[in-house]
C-alpha atoms as a PDB file:
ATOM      1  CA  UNK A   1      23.463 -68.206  -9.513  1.00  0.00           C
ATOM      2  CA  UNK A   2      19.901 -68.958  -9.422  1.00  0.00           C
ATOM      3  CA  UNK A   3      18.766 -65.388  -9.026  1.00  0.00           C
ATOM      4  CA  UNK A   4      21.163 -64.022 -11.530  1.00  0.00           C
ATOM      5  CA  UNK A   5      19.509 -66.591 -14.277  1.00  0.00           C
ATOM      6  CA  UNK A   6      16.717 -65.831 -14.143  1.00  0.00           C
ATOM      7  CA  UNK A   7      17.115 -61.655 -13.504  1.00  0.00           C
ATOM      8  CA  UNK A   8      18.738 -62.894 -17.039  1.00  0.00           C
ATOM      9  CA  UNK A   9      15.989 -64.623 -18.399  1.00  0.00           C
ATOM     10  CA  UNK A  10      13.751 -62.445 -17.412  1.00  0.00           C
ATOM     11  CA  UNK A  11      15.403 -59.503 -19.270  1.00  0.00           C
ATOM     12  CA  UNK A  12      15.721 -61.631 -22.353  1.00  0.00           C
ATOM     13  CA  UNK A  13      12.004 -61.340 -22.480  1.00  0.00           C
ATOM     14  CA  UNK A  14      11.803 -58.216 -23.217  1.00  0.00           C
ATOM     15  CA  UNK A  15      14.905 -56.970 -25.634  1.00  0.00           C
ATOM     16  CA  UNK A  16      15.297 -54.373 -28.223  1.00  0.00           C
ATOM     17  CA  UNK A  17      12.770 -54.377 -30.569  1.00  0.00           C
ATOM     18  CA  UNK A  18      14.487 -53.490 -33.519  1.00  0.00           C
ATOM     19  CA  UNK A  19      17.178 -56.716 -32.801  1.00  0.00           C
ATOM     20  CA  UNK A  20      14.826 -59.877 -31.658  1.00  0.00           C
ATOM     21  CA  UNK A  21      11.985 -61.487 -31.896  1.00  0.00           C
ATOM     22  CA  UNK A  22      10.938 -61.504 -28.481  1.00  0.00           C
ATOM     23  CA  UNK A  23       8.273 -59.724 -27.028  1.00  0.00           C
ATOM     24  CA  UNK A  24       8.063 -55.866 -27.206  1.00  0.00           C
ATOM     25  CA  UNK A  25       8.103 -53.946 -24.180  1.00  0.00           C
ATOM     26  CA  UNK A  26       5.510 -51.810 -23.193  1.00  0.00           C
ATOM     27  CA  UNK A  27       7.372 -48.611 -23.961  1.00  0.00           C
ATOM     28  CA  UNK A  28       7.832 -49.975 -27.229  1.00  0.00           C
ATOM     29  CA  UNK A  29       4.377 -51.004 -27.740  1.00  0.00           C
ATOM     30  CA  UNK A  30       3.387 -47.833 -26.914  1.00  0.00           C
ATOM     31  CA  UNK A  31       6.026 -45.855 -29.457  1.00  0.00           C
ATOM     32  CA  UNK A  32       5.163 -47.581 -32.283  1.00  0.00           C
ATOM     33  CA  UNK A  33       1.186 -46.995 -31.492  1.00  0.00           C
ATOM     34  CA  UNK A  34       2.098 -43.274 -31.581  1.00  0.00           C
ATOM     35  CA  UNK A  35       4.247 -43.757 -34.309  1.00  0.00           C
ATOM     36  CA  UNK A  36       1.568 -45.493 -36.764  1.00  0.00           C
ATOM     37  CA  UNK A  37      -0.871 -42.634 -35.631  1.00  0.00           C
ATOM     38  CA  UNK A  38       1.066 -39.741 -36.432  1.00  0.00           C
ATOM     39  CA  UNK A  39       1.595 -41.698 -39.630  1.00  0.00           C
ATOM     40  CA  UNK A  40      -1.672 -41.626 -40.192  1.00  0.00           C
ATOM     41  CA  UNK A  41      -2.156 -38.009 -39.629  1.00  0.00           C
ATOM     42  CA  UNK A  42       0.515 -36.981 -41.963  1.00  0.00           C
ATOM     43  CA  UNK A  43      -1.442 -38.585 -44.364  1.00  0.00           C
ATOM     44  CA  UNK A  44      -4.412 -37.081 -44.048  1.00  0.00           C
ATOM     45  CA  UNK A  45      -2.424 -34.161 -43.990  1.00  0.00           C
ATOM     46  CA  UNK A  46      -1.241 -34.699 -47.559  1.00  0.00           C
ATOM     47  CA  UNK A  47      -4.592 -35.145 -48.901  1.00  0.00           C
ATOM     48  CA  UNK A  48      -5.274 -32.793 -51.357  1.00  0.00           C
ATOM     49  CA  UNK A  49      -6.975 -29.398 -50.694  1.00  0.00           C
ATOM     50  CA  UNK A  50      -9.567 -29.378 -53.330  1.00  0.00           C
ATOM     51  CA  UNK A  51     -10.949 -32.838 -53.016  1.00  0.00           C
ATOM     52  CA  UNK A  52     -13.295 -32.201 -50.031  1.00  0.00           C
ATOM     53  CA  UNK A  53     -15.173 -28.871 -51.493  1.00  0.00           C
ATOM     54  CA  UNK A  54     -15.120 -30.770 -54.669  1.00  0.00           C
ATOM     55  CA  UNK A  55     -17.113 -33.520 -53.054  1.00  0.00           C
ATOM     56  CA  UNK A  56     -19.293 -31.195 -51.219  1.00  0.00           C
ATOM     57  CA  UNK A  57     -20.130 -29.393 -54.442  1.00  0.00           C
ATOM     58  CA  UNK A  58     -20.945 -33.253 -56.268  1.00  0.00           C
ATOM     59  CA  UNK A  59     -23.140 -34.317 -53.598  1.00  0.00           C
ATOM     60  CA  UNK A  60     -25.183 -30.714 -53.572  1.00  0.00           C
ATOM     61  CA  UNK A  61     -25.618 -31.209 -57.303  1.00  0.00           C
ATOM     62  CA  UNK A  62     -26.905 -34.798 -57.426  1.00  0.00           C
ATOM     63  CA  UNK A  63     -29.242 -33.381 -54.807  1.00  0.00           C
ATOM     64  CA  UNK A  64     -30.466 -30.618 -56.315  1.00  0.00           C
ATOM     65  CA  UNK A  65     -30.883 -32.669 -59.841  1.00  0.00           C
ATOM     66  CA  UNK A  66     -32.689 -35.845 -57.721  1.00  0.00           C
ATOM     67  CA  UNK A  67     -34.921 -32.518 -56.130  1.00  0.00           C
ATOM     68  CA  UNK A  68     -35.712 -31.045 -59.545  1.00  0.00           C
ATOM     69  CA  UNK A  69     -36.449 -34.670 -61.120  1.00  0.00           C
ATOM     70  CA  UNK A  70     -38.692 -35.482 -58.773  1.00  0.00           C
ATOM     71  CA  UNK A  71     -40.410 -32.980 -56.573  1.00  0.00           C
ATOM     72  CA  UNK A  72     -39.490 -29.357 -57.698  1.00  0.00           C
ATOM     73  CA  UNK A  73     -37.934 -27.876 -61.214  1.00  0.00           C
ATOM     74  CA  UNK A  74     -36.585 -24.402 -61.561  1.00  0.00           C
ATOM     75  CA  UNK A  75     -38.182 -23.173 -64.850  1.00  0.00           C
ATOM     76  CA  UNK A  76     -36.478 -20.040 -66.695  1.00  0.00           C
ATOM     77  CA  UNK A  77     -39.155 -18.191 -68.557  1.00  0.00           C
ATOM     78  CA  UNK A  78     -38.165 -17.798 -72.078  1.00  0.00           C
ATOM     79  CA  UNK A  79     -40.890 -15.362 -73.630  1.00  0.00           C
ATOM     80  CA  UNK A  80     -43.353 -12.819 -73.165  1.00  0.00           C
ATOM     81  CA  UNK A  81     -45.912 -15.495 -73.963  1.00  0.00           C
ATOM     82  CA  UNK A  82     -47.902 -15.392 -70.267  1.00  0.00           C
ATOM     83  CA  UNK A  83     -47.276 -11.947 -69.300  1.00  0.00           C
ATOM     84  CA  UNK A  84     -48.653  -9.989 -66.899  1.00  0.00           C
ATOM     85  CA  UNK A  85     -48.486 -13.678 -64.924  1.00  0.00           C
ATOM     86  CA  UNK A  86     -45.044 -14.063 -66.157  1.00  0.00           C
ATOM     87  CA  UNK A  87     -41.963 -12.137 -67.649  1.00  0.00           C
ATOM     88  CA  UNK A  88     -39.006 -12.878 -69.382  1.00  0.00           C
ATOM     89  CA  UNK A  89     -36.207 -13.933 -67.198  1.00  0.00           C
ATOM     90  CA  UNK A  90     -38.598 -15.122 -64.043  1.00  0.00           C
ATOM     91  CA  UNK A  91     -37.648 -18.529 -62.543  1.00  0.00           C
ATOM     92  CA  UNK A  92     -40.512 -20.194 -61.557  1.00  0.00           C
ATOM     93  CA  UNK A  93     -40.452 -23.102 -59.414  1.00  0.00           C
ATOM     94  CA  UNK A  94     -42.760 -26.213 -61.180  1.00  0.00           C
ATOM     95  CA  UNK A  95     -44.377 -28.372 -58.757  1.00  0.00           C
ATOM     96  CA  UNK A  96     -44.067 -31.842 -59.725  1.00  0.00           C
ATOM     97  CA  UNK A  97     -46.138 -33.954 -57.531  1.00  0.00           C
ATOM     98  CA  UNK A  98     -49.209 -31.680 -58.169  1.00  0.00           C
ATOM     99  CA  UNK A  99     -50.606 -33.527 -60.502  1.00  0.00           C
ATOM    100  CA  UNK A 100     -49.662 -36.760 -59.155  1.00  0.00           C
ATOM    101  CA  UNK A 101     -51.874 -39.650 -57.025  1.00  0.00           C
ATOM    102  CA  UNK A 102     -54.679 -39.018 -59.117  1.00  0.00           C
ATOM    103  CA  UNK A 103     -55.020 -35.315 -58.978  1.00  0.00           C
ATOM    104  CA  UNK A 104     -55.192 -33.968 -62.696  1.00  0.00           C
ATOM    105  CA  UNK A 105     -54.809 -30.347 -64.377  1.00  0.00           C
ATOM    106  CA  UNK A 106     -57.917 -28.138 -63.841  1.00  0.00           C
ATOM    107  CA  UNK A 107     -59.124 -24.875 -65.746  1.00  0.00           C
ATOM    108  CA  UNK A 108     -57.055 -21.424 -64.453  1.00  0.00           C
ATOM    109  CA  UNK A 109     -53.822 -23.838 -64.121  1.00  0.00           C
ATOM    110  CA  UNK A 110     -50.299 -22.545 -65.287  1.00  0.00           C
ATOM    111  CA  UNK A 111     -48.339 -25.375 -66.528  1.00  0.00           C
ATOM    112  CA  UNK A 112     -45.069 -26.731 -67.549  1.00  0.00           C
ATOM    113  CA  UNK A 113     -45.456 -29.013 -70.513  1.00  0.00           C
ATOM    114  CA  UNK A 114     -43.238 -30.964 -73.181  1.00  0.00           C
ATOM    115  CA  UNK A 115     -45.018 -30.340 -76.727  1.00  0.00           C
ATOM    116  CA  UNK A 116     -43.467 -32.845 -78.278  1.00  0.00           C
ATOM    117  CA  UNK A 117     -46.276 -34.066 -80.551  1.00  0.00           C
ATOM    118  CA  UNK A 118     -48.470 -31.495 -80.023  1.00  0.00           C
ATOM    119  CA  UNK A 119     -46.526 -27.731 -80.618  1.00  0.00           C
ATOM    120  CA  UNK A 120     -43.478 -29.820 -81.801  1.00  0.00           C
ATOM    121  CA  UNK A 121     -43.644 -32.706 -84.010  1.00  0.00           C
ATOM    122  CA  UNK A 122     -40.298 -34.194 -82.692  1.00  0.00           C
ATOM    123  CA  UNK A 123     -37.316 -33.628 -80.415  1.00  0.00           C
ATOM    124  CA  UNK A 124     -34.407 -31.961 -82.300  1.00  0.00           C
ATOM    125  CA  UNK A 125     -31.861 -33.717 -82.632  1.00  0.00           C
ATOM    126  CA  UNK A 126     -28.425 -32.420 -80.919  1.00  0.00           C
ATOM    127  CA  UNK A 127     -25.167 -33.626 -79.902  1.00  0.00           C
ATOM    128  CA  UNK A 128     -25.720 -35.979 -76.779  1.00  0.00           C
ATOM    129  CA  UNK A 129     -22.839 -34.349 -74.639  1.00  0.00           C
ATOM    130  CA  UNK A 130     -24.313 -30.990 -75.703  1.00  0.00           C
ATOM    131  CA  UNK A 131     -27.732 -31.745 -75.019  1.00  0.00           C
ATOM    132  CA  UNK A 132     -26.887 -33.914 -71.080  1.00  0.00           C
ATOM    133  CA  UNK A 133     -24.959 -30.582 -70.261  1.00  0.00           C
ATOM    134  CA  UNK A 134     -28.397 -28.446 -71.442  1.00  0.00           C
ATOM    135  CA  UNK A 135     -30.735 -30.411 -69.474  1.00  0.00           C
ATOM    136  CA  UNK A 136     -28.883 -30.036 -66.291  1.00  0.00           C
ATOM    137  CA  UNK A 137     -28.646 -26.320 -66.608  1.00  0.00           C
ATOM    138  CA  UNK A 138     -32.356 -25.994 -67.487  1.00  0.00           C
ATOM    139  CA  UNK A 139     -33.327 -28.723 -64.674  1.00  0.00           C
ATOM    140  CA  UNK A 140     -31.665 -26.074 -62.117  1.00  0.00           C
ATOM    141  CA  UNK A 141     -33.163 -23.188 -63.880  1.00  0.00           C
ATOM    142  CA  UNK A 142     -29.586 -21.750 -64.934  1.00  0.00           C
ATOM    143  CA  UNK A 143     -30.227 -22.126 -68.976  1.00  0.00           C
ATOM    144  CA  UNK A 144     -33.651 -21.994 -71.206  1.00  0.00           C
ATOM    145  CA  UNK A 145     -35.547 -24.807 -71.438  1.00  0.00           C
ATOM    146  CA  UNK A 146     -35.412 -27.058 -73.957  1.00  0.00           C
ATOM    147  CA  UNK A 147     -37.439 -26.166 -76.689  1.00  0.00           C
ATOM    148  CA  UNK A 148     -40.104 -28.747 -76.560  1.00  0.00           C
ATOM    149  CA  UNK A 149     -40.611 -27.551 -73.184  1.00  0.00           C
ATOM    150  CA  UNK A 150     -43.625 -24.903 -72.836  1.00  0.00           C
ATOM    151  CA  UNK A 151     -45.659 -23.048 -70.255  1.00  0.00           C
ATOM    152  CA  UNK A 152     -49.162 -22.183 -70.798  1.00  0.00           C
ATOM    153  CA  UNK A 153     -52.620 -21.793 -69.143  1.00  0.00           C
ATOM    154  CA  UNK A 154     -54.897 -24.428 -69.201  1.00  0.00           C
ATOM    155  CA  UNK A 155     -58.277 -22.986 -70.337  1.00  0.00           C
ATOM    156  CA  UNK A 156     -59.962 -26.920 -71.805  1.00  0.00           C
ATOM    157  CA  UNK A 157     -60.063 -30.116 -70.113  1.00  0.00           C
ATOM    158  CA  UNK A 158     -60.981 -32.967 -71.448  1.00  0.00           C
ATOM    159  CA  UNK A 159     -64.685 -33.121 -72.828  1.00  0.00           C
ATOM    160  CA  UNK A 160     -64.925 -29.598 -72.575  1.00  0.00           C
ATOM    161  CA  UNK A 161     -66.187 -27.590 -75.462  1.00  0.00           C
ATOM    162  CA  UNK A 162     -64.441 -24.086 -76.539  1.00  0.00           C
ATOM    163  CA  UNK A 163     -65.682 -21.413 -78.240  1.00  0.00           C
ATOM    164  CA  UNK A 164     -64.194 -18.009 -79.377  1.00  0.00           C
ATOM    165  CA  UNK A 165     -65.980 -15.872 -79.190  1.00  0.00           C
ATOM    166  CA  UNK A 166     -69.318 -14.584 -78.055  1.00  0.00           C
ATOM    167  CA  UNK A 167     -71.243 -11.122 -78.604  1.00  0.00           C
ATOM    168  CA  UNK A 168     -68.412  -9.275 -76.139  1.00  0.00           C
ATOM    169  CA  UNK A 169     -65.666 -11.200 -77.475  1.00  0.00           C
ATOM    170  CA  UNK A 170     -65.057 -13.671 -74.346  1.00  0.00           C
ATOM    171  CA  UNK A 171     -64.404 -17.236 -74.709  1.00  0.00           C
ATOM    172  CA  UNK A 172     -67.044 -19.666 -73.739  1.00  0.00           C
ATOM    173  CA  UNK A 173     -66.231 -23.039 -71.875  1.00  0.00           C
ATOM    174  CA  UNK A 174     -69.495 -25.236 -71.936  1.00  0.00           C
ATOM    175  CA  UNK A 175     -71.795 -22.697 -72.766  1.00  0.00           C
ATOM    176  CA  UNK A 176     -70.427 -20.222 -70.025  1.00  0.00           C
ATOM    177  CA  UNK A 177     -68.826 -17.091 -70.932  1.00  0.00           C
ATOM    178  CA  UNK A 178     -65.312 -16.451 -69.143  1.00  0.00           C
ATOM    179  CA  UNK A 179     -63.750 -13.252 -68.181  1.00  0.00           C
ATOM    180  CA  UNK A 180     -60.185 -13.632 -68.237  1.00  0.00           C
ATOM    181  CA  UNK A 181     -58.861 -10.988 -66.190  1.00  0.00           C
ATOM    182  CA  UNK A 182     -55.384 -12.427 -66.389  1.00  0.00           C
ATOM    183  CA  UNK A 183     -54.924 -11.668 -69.945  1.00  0.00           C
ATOM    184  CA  UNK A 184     -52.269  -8.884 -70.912  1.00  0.00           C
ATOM    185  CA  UNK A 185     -53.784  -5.449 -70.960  1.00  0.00           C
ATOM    186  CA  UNK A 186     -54.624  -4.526 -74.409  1.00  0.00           C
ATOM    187  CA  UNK A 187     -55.248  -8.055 -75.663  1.00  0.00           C
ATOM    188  CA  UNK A 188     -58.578  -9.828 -76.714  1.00  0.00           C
ATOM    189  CA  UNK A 189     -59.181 -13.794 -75.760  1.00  0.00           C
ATOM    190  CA  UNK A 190     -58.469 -14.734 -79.631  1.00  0.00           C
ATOM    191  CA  UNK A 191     -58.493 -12.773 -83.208  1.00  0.00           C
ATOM    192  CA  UNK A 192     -58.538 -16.207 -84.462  1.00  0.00           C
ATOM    193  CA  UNK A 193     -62.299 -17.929 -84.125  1.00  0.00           C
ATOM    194  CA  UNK A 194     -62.186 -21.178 -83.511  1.00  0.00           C
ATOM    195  CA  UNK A 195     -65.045 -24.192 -81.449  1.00  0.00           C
ATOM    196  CA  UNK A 196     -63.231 -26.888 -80.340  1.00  0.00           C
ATOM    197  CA  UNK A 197     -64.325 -30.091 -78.173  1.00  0.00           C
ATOM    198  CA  UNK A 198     -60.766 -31.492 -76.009  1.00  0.00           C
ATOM    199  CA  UNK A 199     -60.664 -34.855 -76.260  1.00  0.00           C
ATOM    200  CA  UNK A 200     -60.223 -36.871 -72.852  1.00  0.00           C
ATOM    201  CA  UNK A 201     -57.303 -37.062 -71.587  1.00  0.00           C
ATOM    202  CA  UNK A 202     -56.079 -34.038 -73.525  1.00  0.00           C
ATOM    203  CA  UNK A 203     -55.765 -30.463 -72.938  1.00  0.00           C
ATOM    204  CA  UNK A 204     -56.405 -26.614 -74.937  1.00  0.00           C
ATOM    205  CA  UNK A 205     -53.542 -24.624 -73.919  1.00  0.00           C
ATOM    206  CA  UNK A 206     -53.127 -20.560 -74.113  1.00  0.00           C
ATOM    207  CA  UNK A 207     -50.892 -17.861 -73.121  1.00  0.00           C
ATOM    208  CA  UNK A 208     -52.071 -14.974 -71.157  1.00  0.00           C
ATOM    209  CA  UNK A 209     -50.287 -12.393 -73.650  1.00  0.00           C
ATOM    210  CA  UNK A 210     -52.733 -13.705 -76.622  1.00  0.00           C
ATOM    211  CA  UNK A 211     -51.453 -11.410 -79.479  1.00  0.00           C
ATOM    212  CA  UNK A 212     -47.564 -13.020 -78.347  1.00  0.00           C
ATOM    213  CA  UNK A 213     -48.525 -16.861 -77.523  1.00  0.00           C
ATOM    214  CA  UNK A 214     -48.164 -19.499 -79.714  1.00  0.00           C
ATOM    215  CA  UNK A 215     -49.983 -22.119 -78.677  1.00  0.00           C
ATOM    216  CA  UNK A 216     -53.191 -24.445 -79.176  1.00  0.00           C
ATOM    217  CA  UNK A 217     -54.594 -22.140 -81.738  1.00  0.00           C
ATOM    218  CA  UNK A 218     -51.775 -22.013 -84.140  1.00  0.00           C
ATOM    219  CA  UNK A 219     -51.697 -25.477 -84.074  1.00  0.00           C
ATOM    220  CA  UNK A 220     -55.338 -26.644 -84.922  1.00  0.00           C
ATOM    221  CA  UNK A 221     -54.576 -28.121 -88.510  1.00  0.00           C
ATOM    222  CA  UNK A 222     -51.454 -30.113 -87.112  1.00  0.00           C
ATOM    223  CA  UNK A 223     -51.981 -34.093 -86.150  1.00  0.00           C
ATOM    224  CA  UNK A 224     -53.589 -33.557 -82.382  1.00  0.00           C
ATOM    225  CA  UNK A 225     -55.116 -30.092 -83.373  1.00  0.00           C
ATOM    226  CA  UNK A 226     -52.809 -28.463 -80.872  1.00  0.00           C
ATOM    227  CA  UNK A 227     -54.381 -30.734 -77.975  1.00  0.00           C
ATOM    228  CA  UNK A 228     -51.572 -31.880 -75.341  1.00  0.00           C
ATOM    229  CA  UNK A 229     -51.800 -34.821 -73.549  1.00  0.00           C
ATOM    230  CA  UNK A 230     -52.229 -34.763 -69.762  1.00  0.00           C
ATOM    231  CA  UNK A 231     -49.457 -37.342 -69.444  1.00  0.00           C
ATOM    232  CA  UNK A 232     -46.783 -34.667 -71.013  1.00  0.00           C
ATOM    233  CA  UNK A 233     -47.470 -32.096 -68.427  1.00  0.00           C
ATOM    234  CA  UNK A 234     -43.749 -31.772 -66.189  1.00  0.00           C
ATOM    235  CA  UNK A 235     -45.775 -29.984 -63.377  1.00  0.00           C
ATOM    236  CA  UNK A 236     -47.647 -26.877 -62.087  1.00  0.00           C
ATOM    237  CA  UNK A 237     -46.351 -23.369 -62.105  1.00  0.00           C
ATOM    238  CA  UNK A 238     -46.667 -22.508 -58.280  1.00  0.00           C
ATOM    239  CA  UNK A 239     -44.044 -19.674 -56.943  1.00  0.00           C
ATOM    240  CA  UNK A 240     -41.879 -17.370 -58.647  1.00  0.00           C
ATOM    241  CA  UNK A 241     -38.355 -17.335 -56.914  1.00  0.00           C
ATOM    242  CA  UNK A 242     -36.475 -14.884 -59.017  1.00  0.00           C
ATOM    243  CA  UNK A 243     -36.200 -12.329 -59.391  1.00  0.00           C
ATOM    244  CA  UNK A 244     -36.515 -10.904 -55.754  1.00  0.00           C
ATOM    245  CA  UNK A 245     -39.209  -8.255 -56.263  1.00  0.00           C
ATOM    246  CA  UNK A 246     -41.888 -10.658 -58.179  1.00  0.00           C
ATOM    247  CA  UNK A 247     -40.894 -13.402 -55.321  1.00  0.00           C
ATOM    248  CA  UNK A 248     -44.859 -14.946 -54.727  1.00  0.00           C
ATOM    249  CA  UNK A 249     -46.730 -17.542 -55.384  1.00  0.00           C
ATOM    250  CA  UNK A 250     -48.131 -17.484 -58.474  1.00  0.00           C
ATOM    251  CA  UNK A 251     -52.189 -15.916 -58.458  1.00  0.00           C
ATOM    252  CA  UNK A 252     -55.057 -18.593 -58.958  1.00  0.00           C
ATOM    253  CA  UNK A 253     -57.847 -17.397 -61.123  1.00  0.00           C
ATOM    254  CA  UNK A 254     -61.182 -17.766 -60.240  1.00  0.00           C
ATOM    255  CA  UNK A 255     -62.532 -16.792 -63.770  1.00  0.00           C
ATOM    256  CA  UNK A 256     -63.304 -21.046 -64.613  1.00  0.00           C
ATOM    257  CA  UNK A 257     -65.206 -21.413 -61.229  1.00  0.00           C
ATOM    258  CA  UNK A 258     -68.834 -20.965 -62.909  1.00  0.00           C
ATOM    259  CA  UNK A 259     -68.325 -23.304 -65.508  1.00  0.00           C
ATOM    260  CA  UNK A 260     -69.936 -26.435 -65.750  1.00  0.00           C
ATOM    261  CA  UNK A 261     -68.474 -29.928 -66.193  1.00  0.00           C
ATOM    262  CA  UNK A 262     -69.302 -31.248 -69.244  1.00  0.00           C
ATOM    263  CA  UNK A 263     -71.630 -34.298 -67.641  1.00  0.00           C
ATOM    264  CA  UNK A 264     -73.446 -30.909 -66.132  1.00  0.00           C
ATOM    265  CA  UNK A 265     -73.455 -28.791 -69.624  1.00  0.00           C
ATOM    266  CA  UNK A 266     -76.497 -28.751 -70.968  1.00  0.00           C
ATOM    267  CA  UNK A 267     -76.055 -26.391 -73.699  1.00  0.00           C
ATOM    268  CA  UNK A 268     -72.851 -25.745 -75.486  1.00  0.00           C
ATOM    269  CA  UNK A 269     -73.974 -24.584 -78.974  1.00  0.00           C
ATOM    270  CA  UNK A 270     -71.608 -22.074 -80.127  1.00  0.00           C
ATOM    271  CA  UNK A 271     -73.085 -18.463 -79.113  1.00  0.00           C
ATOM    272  CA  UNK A 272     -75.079 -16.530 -82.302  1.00  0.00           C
ATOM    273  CA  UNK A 273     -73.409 -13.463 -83.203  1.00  0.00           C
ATOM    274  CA  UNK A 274     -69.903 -12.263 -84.432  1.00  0.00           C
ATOM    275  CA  UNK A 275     -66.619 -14.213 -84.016  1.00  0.00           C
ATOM    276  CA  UNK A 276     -63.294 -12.235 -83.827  1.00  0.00           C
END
């Protein structure tokens, strides 16, 4: 009687787990671990198609927007302003920390620039929806840029003095005469004269395709005289990416090595002789 109790008790231990409360058997245990794991899989099953290439696609976009805030911006050239350097349609990658712990823009330098101020009086105004949607297509090069946003060479830094032009019609910077052999075959430095001193901190901007370019000169009688502050330059004009057969980086000059810093200048009376 004693044996057959407890062989009793003993399977009482253990019984079906769907009827008691007792404790499950191993086999059961075991079932219902499969079970909630094959649940799980059938969920993840069920999860939508889309929703992982759809988050893939988000997180390459807030990367490539965080890149081009930051360190590099596609730039989609919207004019003939700085050909030969530049065509219409180029994407040009701007370089965003060049000009950052405590380097500044120097003479020769193609630059990205917001003229707000200076070739713009103000931002236009324009539906905010409208205009979020622009600035992400022109921050990954896929739109034109907004249209306070320029690209020029720098040709005056500040304190520098700039004349147009002397007996063979080149500019002078500080009393030195500059051969530009970037500009765009056919074109002078300037029909317009003009002898301008950049303030500090500001910069004379031209295009390389003079007779197209608006830029610093067309702006001298405006509030800033067509001067743009360092501060509003977006970044340096370093490689063109697109399209595939002007892929390079883009060509320093070397026609601003000779001139003189203005603490250096000792003469920088405009030249005698005919302006034009």
């Amino acid at each position: 009687m004693d044996t057959e109790a407890a062989q009793h008790t003993e399977r009482d231990r253990s019984p079906d787990p769907g009827n008691g409360d007792g404790e499950r058997s191993r086999s059961a245990r075991s079932s219902g671990h499969d079970e909630s794991t094959e649940d799980a899989m059938s969920g993840q099953s069920h999860r939508p198609p889309w929703r992982s290439p759809l988050l893939y696609t988000a997180a390459c976009l807030t990367f490539l927007l965080l890149l081009s805030g930051f360190v590099m911006q596609p730039f989609l050239i919207p004019s003939t302003s700085m050909q030969p350097a530049l065509d219409v349609g180029d994407r040009v990658l701007v370089n965003k920390l060049a000009y950052r712990f405590g380097a500044v823009p120097e003479r020769g330098d193609i630059v990205v620039f917001d003229g707000t101020g200076s070739f713009v009086r103000e931002e236009p105004s324009a539906d905010p929806v409208t205009g979020a949607l622009r600035r992400a297509g022109s921050a990954l090069g896929l739109t034109e840029p907004a249209e306070t946003d320029f690209v020029k060479r720098v040709v005056g830094v500040g304190g520098d003095r700039v004349v147009c032009c002397d007996k063979r019609g080149r500019l002078q910077v500080n009393g030195r005469s500059v051969d530009e052999t970037y500009l765009h075959p056919g074109d002078t430095p300037s029909r317009v004269p003009f002898d301008i001193v950049v303030p500090q901190g500001r910069l004379w901007m031209l295009g390389d395709h003079r007779s197209r370019s608006s830029d610093s000169r067309d702006h001298l009688g405006s509030p800033g005289g067509g001067m743009v502050p360092v501060e509003r330059v977006i970044g340096r004009a370093d490689w063109t990416v697109w399209p595939f057969g002007r892929w390079g980086a883009t060509a320093p000059t070397g026609a601003f090595d000779g001139v003189p810093d203005t603490t250096h200048a000792t003469d920088v009376r405009p030249p005698a002789g005919p302006r034009g």
